[in-house]
N, C-alpha and C. Protein backbone atom coordinates (compact mmCIF):
# COMPACT_ATOMS: atom_id res chain seq x y z
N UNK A 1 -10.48 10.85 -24.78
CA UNK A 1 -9.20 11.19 -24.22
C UNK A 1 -9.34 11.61 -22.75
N UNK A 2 -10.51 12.04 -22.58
CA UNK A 2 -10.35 12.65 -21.04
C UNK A 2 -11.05 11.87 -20.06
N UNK A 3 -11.88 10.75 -20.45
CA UNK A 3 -12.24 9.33 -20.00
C UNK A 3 -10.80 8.37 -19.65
N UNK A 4 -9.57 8.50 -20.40
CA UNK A 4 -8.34 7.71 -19.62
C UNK A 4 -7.64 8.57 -19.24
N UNK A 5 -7.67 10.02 -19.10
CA UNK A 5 -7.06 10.37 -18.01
C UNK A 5 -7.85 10.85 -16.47
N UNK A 6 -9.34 10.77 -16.61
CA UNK A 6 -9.74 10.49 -15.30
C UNK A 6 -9.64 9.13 -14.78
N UNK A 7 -9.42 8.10 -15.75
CA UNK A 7 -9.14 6.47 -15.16
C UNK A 7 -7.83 6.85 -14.40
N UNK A 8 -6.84 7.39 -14.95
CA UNK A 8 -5.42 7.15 -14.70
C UNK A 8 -5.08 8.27 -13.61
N UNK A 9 -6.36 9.53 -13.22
CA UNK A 9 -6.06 10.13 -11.45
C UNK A 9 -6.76 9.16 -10.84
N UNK A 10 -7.70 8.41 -11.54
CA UNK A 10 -8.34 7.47 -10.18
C UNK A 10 -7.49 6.49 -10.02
N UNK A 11 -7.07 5.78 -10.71
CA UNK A 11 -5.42 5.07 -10.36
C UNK A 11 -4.80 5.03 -9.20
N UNK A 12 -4.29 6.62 -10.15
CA UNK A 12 -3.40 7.05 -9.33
C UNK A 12 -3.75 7.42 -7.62
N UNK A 13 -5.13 8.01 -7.72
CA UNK A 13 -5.68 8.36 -6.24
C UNK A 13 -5.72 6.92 -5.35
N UNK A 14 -5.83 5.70 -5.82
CA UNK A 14 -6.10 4.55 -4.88
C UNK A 14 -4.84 4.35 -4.67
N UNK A 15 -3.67 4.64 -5.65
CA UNK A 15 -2.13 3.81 -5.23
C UNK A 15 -1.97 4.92 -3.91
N UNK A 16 -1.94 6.05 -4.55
CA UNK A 16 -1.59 6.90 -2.66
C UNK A 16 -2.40 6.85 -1.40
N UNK A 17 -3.29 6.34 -2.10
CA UNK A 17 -4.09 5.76 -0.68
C UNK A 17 -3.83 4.61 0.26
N UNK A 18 -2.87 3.62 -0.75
CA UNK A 18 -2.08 3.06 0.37
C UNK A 18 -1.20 3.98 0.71
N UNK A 19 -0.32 4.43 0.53
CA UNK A 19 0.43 5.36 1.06
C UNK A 19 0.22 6.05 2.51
N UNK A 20 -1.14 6.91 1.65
CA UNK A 20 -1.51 7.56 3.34
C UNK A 20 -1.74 7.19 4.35
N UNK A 21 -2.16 5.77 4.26
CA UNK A 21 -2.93 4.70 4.68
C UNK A 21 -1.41 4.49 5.70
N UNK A 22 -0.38 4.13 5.25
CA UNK A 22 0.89 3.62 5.61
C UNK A 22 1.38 4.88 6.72
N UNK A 23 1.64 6.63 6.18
CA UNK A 23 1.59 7.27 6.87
C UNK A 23 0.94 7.50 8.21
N UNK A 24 -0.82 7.29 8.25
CA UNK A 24 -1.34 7.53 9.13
C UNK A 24 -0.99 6.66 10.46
N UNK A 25 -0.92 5.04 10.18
CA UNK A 25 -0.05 4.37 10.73
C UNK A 25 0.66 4.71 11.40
N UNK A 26 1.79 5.12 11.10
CA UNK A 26 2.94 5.71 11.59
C UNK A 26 2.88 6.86 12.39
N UNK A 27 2.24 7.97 11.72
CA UNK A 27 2.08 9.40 12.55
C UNK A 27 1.04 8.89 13.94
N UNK A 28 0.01 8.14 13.30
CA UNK A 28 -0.84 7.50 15.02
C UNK A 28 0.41 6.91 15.92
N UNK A 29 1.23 6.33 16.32
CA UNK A 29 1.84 5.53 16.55
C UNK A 29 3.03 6.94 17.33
N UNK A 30 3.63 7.73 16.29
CA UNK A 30 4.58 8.41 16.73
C UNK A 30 3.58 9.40 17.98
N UNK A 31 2.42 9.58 18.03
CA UNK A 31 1.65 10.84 18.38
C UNK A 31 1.16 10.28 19.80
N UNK A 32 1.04 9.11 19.17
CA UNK A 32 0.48 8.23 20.98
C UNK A 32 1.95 7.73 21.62
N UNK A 33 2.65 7.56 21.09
CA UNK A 33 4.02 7.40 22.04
C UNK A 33 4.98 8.63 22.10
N UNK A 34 4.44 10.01 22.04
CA UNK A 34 5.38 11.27 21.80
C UNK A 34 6.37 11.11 22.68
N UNK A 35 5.86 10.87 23.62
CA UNK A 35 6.92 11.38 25.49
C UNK A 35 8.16 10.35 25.10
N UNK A 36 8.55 9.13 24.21
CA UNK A 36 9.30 8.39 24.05
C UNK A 36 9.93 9.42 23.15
N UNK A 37 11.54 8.80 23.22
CA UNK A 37 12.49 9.37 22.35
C UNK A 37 12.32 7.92 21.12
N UNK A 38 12.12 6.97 21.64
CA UNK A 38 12.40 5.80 20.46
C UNK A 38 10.49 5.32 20.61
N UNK A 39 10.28 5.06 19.73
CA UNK A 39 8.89 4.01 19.89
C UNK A 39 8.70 2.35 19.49
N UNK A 40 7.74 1.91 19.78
CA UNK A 40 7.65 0.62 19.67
C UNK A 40 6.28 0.36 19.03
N UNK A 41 6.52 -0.48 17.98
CA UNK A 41 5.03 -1.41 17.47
C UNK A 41 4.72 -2.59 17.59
N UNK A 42 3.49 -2.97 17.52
CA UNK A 42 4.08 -4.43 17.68
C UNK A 42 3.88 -5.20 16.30
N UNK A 43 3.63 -6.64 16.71
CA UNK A 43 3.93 -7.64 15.68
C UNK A 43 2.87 -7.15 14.72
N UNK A 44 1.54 -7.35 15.22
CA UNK A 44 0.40 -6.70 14.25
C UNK A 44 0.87 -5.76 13.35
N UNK A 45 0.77 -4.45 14.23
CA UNK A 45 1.21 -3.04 13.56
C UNK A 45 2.54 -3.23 12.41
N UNK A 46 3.18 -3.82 12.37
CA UNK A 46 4.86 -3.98 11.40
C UNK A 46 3.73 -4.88 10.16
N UNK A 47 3.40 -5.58 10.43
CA UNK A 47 2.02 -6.33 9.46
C UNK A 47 1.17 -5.63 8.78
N UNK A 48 0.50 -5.00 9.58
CA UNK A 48 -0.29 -4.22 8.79
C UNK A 48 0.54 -3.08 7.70
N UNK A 49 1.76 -2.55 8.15
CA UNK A 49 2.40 -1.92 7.78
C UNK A 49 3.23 -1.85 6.45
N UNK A 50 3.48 -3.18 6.17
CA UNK A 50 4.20 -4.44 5.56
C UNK A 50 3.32 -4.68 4.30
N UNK A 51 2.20 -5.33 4.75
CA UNK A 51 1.14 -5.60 3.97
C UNK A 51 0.09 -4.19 2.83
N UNK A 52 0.44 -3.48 3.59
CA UNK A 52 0.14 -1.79 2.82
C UNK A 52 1.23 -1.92 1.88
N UNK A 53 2.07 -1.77 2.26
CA UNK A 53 3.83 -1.76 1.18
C UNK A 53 3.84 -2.54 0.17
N UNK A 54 3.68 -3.46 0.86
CA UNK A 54 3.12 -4.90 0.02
C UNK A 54 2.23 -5.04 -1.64
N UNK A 55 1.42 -4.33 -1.64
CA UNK A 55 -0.02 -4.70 -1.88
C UNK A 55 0.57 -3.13 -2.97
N UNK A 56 1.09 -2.12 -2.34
CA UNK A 56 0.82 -0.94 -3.16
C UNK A 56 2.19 -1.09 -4.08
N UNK A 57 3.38 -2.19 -4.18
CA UNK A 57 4.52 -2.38 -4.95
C UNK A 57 3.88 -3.48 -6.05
N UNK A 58 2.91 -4.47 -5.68
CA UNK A 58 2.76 -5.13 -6.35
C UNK A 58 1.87 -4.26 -7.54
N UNK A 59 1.08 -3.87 -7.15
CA UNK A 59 -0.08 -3.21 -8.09
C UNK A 59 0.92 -2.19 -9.05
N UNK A 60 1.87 -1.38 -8.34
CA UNK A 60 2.83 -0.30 -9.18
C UNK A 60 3.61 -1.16 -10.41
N UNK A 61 4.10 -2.69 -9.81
CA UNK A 61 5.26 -3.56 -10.67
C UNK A 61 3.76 -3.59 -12.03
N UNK A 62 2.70 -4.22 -11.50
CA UNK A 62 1.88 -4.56 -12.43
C UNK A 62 1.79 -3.96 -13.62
N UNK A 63 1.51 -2.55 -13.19
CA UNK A 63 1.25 -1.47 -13.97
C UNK A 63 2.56 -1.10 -14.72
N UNK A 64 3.33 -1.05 -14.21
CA UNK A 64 4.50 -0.99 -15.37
C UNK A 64 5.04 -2.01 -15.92
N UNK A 65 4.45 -3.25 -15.70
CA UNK A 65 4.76 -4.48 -17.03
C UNK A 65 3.47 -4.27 -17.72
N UNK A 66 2.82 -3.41 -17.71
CA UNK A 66 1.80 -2.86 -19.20
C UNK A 66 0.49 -3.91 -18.89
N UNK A 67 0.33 -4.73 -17.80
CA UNK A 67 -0.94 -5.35 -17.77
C UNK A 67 -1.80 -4.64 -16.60
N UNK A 68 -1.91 -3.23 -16.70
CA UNK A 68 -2.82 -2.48 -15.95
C UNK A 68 -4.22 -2.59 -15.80
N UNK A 69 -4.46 -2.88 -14.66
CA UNK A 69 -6.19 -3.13 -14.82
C UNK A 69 -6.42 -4.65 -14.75
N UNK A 70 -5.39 -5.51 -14.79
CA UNK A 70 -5.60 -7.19 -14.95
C UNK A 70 -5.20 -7.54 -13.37
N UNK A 71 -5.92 -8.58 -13.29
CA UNK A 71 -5.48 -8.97 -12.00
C UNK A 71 -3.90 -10.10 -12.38
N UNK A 72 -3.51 -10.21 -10.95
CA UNK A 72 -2.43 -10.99 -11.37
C UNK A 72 -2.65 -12.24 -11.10
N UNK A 73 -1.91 -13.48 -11.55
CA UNK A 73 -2.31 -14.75 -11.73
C UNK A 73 -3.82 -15.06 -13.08
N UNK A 74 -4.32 -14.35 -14.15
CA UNK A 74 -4.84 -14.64 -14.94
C UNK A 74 -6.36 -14.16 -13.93
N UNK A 75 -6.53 -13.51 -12.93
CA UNK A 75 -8.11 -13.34 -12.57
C UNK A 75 -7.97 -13.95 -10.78
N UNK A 76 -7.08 -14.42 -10.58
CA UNK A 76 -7.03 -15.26 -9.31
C UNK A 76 -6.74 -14.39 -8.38
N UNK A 77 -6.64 -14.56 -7.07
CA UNK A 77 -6.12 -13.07 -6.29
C UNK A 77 -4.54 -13.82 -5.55
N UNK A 78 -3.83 -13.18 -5.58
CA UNK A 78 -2.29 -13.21 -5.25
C UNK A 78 -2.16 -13.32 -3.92
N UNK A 79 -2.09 -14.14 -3.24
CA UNK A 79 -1.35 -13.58 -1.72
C UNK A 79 0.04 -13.05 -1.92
N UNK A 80 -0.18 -12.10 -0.48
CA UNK A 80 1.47 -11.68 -0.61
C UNK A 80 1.83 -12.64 0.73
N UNK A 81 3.38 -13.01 0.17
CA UNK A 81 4.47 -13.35 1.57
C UNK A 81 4.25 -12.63 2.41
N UNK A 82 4.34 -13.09 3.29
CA UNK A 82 4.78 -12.49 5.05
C UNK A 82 6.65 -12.72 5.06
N UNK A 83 6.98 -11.93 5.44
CA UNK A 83 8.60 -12.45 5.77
C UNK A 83 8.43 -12.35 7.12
N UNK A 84 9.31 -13.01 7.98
CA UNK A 84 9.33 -13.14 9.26
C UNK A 84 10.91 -12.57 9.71
């Protein structure tokens, strides 16, 4: 019993790690452009940004259609869309 609930904080610790991952992003970004009232990123940065979001919705959808731990596509690795 206490073997799946240390699986399920380590889980849980990698899904918020995109998260923070997504935060730090952002707070770098707000901290190096302070003196601005508005800031700017660029194409990269909204990507990288995107792709964190991305990556940490798919793995959450996974996990709550009950195939936790499986990759998606049967073992294959998924790209995600880019939207433009």
């Amino acid at each position: 019993m206490e073997s799946n609930q240390t699986r399920a904080n380590g889980a849980l610790q990698r899904h918020l790690s995109n998260l923070k991952l997504v935060s730090r992003l952002l707070g770098h970004e707000l901290h190096t452009q302070s003196s601005a009232k508005s800031i700017t990123l660029s194409r990269d940065e909204v990507l990288e940004i995107q792709t964190t979001l991305d990556l940490f919705i798919e793995e959450a959808t996974r996990r709550q259609s009950g195939v936790a731990g499986a990759p998606a596509g049967g073992g294959e690795t998924r790209l995600v869309h880019a939207r433009n």
